[in-house]
PDB file of N, CA and C in Angstrom:
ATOM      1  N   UNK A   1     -78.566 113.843 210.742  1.00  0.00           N
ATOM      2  CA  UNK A   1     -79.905 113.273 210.798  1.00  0.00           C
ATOM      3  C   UNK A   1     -79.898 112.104 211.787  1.00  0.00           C
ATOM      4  N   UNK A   2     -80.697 112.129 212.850  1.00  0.00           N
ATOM      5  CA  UNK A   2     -80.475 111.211 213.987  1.00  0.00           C
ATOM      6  C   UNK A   2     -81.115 109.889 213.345  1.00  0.00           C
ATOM      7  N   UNK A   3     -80.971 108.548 213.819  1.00  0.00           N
ATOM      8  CA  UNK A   3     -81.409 107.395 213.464  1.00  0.00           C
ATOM      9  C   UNK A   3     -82.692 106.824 214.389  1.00  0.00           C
ATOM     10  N   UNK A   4     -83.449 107.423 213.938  1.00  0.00           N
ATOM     11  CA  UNK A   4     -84.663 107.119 214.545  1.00  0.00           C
ATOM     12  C   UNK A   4     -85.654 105.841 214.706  1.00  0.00           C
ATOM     13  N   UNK A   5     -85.233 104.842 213.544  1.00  0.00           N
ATOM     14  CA  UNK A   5     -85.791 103.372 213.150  1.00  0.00           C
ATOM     15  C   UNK A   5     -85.212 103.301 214.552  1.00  0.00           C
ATOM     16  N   UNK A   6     -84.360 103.093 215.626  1.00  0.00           N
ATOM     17  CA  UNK A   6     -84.410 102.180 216.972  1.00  0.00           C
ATOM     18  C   UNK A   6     -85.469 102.223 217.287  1.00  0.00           C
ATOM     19  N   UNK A   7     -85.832 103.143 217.872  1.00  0.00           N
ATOM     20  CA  UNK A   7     -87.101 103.316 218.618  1.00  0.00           C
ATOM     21  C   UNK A   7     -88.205 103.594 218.308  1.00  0.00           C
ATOM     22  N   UNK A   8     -88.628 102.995 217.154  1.00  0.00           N
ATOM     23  CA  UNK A   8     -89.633 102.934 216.405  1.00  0.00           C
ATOM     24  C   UNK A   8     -90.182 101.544 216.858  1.00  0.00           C
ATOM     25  N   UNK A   9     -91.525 101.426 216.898  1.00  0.00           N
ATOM     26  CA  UNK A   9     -92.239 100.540 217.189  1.00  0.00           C
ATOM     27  C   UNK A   9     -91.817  99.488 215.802  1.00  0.00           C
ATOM     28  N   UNK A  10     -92.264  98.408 216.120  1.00  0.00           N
ATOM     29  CA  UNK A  10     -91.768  97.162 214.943  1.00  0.00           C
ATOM     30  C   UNK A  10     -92.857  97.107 213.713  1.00  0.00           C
ATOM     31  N   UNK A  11     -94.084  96.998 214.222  1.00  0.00           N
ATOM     32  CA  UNK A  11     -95.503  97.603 212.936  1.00  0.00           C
ATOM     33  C   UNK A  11     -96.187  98.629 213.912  1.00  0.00           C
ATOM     34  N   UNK A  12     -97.078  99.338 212.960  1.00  0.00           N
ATOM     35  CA  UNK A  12     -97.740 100.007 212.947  1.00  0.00           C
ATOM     36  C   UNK A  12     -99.314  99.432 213.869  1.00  0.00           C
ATOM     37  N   UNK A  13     -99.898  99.343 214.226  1.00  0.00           N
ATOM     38  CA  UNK A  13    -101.091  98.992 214.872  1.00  0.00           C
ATOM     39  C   UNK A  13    -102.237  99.441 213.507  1.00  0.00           C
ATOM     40  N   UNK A  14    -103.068  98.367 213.196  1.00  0.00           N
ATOM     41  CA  UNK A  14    -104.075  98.676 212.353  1.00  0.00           C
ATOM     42  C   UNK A  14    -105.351  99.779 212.400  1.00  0.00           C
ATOM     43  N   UNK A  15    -105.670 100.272 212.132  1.00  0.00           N
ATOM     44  CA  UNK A  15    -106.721 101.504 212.308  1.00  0.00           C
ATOM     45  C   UNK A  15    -107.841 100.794 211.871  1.00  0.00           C
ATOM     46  N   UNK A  16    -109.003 100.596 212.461  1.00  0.00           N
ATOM     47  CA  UNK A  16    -111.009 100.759 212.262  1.00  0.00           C
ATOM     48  C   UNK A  16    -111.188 101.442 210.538  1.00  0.00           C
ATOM     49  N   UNK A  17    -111.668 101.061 209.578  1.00  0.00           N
ATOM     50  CA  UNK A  17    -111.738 102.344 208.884  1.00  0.00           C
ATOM     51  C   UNK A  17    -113.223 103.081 209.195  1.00  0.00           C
ATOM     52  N   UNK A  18    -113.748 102.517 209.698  1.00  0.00           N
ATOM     53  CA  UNK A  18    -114.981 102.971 210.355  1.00  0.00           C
ATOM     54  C   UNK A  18    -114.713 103.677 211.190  1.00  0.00           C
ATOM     55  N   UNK A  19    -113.993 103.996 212.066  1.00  0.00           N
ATOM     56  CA  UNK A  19    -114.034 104.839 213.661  1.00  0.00           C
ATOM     57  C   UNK A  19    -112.861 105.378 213.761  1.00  0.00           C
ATOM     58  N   UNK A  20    -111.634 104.604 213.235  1.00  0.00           N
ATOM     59  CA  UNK A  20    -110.041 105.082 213.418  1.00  0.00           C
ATOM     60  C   UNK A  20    -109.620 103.955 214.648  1.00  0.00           C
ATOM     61  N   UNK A  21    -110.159 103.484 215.126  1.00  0.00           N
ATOM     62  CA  UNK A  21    -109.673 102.591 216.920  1.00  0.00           C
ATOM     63  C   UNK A  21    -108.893 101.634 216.117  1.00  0.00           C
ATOM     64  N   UNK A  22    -107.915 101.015 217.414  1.00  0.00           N
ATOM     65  CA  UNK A  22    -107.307 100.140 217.027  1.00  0.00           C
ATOM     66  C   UNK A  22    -107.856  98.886 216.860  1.00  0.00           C
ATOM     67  N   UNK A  23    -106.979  97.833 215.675  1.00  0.00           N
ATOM     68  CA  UNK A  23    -108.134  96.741 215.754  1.00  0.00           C
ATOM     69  C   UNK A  23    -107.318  95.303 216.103  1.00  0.00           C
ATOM     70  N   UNK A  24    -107.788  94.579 216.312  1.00  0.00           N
ATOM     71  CA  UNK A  24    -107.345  92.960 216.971  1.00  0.00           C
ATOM     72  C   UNK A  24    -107.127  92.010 216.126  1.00  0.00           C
ATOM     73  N   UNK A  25    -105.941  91.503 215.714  1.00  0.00           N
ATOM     74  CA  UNK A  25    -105.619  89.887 214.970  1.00  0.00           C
ATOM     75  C   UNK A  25    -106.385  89.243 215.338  1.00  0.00           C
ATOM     76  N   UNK A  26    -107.905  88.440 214.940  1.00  0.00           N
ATOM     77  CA  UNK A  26    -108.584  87.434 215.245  1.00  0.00           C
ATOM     78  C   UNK A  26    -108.518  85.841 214.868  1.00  0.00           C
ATOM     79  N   UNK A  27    -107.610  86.120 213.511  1.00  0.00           N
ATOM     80  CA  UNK A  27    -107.437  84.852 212.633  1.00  0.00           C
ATOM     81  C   UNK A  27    -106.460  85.474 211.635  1.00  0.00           C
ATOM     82  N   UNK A  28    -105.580  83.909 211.554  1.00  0.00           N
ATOM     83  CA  UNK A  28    -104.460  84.491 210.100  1.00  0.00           C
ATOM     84  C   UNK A  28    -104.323  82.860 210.086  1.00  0.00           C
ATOM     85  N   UNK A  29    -104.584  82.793 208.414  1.00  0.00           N
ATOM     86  CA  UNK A  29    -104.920  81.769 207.562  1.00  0.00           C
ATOM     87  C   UNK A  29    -103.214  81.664 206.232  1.00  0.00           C
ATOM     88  N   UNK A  30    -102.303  80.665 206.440  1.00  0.00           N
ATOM     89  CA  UNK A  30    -101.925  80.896 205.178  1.00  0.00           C
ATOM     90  C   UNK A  30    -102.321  80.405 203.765  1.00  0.00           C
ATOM     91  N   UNK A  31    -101.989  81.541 202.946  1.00  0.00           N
ATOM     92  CA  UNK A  31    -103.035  81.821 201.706  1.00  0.00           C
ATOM     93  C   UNK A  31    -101.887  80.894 200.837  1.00  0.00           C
ATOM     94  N   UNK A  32    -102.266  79.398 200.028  1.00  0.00           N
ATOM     95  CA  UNK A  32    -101.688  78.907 199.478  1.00  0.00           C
ATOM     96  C   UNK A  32    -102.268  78.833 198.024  1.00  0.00           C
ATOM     97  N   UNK A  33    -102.811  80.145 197.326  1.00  0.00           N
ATOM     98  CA  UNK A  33    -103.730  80.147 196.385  1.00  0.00           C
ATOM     99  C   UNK A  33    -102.432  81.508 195.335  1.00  0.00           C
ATOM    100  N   UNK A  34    -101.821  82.055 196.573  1.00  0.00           N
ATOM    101  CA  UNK A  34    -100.502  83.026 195.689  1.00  0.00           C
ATOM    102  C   UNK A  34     -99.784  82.417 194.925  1.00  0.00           C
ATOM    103  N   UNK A  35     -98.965  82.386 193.989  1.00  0.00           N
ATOM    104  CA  UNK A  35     -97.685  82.107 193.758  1.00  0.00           C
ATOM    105  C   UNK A  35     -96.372  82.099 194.297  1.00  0.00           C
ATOM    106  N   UNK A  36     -96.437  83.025 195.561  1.00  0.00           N
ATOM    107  CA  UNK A  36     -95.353  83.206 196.238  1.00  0.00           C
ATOM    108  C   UNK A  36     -95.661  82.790 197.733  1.00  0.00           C
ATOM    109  N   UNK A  37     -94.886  81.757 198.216  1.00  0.00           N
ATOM    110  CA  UNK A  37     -95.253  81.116 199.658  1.00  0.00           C
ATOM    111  C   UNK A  37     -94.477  82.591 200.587  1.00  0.00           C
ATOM    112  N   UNK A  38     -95.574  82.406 201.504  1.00  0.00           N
ATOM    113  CA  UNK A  38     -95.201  84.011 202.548  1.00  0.00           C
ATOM    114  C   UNK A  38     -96.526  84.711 202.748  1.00  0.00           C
ATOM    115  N   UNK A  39     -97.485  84.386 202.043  1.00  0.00           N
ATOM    116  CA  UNK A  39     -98.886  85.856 202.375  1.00  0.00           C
ATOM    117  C   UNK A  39     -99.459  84.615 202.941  1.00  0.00           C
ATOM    118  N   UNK A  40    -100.499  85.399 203.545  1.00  0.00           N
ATOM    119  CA  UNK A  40    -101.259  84.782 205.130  1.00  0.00           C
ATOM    120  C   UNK A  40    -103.188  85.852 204.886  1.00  0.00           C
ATOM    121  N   UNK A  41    -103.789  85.284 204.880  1.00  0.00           N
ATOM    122  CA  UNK A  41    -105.031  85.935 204.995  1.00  0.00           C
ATOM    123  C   UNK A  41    -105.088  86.121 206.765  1.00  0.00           C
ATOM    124  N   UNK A  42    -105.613  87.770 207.012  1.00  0.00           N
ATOM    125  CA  UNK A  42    -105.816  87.992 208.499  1.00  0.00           C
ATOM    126  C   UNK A  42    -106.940  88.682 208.777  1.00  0.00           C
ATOM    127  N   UNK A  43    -107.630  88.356 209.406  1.00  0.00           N
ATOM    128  CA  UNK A  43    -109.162  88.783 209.691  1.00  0.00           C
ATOM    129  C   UNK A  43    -108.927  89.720 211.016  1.00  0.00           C
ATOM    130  N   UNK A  44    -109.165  91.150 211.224  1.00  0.00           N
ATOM    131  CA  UNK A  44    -109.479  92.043 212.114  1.00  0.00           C
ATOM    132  C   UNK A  44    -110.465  91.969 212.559  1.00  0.00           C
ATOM    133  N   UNK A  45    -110.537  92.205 213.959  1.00  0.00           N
ATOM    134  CA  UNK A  45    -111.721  92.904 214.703  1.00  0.00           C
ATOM    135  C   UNK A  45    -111.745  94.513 215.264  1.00  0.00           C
ATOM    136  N   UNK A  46    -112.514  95.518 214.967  1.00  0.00           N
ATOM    137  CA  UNK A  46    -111.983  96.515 215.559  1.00  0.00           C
ATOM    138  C   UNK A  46    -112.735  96.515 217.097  1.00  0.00           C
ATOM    139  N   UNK A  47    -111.532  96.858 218.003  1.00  0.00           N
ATOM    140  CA  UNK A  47    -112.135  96.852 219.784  1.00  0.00           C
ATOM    141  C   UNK A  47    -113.053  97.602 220.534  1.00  0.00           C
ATOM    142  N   UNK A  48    -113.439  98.810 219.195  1.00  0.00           N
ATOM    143  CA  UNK A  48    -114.129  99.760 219.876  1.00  0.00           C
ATOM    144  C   UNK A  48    -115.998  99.298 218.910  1.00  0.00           C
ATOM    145  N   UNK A  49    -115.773  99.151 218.023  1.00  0.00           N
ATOM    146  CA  UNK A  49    -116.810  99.352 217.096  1.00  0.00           C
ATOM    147  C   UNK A  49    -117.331  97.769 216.877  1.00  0.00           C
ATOM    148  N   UNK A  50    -116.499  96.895 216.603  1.00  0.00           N
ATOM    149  CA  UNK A  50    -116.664  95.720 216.294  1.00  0.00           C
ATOM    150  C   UNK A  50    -116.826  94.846 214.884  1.00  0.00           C
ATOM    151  N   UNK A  51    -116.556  96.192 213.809  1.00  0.00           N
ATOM    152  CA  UNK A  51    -116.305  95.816 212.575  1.00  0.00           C
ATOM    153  C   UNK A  51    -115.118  95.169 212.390  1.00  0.00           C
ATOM    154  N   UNK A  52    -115.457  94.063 211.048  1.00  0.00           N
ATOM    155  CA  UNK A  52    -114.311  93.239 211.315  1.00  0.00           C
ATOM    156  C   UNK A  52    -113.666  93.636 209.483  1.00  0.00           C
ATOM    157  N   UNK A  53    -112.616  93.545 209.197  1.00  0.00           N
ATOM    158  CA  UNK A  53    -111.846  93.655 208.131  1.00  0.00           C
ATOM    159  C   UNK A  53    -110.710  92.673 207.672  1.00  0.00           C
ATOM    160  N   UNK A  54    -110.863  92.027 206.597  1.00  0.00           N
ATOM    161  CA  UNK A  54    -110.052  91.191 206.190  1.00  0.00           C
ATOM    162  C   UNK A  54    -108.715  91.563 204.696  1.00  0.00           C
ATOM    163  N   UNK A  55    -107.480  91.201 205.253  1.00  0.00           N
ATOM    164  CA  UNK A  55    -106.921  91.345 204.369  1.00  0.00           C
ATOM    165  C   UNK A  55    -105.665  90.223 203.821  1.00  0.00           C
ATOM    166  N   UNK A  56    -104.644  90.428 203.179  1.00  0.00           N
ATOM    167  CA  UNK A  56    -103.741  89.736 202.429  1.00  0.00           C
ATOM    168  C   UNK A  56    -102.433  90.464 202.774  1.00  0.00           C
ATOM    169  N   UNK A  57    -101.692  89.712 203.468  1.00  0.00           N
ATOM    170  CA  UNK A  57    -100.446  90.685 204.000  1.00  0.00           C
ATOM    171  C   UNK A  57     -99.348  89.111 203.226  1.00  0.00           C
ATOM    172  N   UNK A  58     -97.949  89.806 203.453  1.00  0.00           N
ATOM    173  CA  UNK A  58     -96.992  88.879 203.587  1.00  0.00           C
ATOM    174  C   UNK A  58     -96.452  89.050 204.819  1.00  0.00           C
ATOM    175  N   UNK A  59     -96.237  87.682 205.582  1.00  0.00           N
ATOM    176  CA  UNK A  59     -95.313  87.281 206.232  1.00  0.00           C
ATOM    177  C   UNK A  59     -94.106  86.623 206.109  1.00  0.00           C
ATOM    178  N   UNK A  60     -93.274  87.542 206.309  1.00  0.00           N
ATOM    179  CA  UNK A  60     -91.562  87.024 206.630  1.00  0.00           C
ATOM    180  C   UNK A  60     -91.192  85.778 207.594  1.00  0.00           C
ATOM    181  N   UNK A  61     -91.923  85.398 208.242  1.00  0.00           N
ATOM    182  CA  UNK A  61     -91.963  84.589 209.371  1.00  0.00           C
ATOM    183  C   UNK A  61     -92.634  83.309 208.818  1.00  0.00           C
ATOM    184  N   UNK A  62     -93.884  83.385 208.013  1.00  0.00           N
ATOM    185  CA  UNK A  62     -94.095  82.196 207.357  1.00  0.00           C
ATOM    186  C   UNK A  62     -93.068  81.786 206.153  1.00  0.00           C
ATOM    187  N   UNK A  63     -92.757  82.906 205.370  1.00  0.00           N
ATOM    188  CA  UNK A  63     -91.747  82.684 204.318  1.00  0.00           C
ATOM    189  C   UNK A  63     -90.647  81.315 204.920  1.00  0.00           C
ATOM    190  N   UNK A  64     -90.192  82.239 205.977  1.00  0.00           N
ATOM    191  CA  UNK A  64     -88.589  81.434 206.662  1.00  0.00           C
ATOM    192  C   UNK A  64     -89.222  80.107 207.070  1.00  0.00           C
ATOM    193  N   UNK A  65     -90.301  79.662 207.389  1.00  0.00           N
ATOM    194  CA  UNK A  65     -90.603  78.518 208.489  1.00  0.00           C
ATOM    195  C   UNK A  65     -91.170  77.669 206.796  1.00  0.00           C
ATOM    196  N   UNK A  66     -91.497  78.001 205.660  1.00  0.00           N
ATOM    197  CA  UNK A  66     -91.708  76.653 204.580  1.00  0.00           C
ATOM    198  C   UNK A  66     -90.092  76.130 204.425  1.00  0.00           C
ATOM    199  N   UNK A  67     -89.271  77.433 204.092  1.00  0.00           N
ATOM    200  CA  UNK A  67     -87.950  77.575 203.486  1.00  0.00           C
ATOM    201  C   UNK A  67     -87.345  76.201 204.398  1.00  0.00           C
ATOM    202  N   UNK A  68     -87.286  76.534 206.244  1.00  0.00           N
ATOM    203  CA  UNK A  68     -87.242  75.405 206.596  1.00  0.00           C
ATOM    204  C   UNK A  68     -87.183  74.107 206.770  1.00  0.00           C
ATOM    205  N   UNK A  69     -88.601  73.940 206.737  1.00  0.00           N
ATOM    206  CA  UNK A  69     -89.069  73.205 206.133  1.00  0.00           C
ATOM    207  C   UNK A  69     -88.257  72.201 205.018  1.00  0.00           C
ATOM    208  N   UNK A  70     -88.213  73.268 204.142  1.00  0.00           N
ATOM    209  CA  UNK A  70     -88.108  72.380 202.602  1.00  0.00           C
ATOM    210  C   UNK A  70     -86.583  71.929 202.403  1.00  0.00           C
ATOM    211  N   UNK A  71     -86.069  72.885 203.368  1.00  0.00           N
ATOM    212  CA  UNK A  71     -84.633  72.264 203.631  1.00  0.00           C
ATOM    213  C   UNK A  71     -84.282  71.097 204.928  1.00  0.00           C
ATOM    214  N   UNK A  72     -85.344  71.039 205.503  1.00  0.00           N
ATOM    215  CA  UNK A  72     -85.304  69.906 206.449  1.00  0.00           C
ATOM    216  C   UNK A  72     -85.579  68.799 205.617  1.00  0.00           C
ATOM    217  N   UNK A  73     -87.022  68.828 204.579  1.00  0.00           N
ATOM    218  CA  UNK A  73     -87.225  67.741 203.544  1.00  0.00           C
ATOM    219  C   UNK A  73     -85.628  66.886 202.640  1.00  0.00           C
ATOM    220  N   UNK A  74     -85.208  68.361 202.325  1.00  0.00           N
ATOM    221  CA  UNK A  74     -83.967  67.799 201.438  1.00  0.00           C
ATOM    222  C   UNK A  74     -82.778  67.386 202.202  1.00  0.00           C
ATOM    223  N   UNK A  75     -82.760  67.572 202.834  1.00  0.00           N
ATOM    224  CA  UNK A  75     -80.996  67.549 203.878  1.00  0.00           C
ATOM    225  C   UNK A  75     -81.298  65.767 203.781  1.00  0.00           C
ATOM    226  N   UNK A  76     -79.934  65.287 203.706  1.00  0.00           N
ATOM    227  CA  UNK A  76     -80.016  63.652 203.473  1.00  0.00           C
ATOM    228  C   UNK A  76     -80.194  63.334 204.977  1.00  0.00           C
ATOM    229  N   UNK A  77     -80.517  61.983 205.183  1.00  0.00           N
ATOM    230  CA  UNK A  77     -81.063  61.787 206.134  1.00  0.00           C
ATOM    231  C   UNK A  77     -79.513  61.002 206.782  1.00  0.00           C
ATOM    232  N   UNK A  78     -79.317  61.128 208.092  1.00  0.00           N
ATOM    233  CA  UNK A  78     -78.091  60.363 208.752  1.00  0.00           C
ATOM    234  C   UNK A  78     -78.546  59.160 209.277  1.00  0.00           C
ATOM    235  N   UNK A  79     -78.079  57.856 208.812  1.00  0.00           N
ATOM    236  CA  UNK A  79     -78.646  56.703 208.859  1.00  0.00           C
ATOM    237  C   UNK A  79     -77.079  56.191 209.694  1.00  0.00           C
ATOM    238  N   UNK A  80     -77.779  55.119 211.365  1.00  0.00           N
ATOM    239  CA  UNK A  80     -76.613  54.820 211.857  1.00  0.00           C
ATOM    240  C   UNK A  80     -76.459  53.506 211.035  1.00  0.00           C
ATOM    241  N   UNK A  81     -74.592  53.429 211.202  1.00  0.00           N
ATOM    242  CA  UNK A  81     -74.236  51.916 210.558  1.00  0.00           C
ATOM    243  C   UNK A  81     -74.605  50.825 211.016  1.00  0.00           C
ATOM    244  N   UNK A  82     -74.931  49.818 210.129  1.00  0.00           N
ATOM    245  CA  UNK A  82     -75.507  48.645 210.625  1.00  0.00           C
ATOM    246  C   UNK A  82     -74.350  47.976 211.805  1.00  0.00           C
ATOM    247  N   UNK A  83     -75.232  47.270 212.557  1.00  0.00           N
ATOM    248  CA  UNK A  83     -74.403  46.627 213.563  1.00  0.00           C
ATOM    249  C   UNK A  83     -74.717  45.278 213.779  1.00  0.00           C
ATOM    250  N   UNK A  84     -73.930  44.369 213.511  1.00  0.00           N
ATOM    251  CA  UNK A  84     -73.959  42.657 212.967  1.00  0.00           C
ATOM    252  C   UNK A  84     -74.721  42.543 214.586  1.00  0.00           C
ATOM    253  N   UNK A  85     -75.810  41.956 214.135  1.00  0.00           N
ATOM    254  CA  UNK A  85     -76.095  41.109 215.529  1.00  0.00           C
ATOM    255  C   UNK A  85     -76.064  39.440 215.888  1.00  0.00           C
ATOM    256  N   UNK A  86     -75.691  39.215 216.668  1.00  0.00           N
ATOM    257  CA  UNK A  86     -74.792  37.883 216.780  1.00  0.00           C
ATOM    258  C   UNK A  86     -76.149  37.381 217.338  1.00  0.00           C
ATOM    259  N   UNK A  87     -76.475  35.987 216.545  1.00  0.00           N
ATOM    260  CA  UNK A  87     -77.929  35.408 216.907  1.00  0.00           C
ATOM    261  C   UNK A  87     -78.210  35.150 218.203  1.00  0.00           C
ATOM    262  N   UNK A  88     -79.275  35.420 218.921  1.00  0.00           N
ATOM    263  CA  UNK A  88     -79.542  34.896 220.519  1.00  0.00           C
ATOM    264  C   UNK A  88     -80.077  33.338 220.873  1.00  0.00           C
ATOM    265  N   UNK A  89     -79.267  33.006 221.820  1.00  0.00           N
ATOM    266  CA  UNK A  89     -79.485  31.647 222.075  1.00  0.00           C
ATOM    267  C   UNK A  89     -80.690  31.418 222.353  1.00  0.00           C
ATOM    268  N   UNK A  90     -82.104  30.995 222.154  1.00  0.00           N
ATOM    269  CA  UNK A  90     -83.584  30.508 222.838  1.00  0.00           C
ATOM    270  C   UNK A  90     -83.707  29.341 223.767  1.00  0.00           C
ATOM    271  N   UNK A  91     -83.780  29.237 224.593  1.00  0.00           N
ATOM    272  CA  UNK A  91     -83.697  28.126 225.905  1.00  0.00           C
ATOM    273  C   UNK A  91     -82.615  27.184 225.873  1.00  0.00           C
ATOM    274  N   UNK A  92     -82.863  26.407 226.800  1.00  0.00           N
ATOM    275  CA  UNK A  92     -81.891  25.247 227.430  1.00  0.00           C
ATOM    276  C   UNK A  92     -80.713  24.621 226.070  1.00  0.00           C
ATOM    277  N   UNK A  93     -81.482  24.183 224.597  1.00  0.00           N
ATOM    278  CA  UNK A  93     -80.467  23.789 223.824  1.00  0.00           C
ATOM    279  C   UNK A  93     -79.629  24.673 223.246  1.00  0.00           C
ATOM    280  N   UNK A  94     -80.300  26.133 222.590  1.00  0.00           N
ATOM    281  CA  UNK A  94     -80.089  26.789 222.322  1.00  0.00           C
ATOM    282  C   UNK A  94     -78.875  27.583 222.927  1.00  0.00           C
ATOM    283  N   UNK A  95     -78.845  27.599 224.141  1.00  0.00           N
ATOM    284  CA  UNK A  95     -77.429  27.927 224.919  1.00  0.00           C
ATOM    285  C   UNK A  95     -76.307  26.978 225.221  1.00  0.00           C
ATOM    286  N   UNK A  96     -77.080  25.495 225.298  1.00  0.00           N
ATOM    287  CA  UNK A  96     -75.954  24.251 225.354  1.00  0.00           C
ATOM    288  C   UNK A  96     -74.977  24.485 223.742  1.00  0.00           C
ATOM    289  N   UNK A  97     -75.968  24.955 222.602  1.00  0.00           N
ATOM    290  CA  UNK A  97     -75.056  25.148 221.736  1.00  0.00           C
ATOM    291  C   UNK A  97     -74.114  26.150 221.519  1.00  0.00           C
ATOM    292  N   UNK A  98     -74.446  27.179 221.853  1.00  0.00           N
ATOM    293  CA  UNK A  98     -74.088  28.309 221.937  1.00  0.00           C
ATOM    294  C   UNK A  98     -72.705  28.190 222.506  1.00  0.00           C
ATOM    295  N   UNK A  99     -72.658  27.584 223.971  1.00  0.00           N
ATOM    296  CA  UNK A  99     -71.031  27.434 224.594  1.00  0.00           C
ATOM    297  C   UNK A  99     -70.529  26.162 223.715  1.00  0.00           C
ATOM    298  N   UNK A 100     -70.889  25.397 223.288  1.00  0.00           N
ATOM    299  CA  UNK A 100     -70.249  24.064 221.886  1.00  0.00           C
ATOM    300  C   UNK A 100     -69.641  25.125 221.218  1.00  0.00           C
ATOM    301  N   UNK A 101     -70.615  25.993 220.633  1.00  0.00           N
ATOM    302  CA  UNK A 101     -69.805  26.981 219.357  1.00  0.00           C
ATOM    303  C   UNK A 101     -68.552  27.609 220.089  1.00  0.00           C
ATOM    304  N   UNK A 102     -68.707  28.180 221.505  1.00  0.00           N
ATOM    305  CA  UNK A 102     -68.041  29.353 222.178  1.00  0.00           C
ATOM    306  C   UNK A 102     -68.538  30.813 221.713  1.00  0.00           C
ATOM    307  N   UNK A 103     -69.704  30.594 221.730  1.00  0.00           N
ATOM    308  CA  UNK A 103     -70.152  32.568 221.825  1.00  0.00           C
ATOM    309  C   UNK A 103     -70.376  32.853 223.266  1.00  0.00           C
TER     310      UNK A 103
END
């Protein structure tokens, strides 16, 4: 049995249910009203007819990009070590003291 998924297109192209034509991604909304982060509301246009159709899909692609996310939130944050700063002299006395001390 040959392996045919290579060369298979990646999705399917949406069908009109009115006409059969193909139809156009106009808008995709993610739907934060699921329980499960990943579905996306997407509004069709069809190209031939101009009926538009809305539905509820999941995306794999939004899934991975909260997951992200929520692991960018948690990862501890890398804070550089403090570095003593040695006070700055402010004008004329301020530096006469400064070489008194020897900084």
């Amino acid at each position: 049995m040959p392996d045919d998924d290579k060369d298979a297109e990646p999705y399917a192209p949406m069908r009109c249910m009115e006409c059969g034509r193909e139809m156009v991604l106009i808008n995709a909304i993610e739907d934060w009203t699921m329980p499960v982060i990943g579905f996306e509301r997407h509004a069709y246009m069809c190209s031939a007819c101009g009926a538009i159709e809305k539905r509820t899909v999941f995306s794999k692609q939004a899934k991975e990009k909260h997951e992200a996310e929520i692991a960018a939130a948690l990862a501890p944050r890398i804070v550089p070590a403090a570095v003593e700063k040695q006070p700055t002299a402010k004008g004329f006395f301020g530096r006469f003291l400064a070489k008194i001390r020897g900084q």
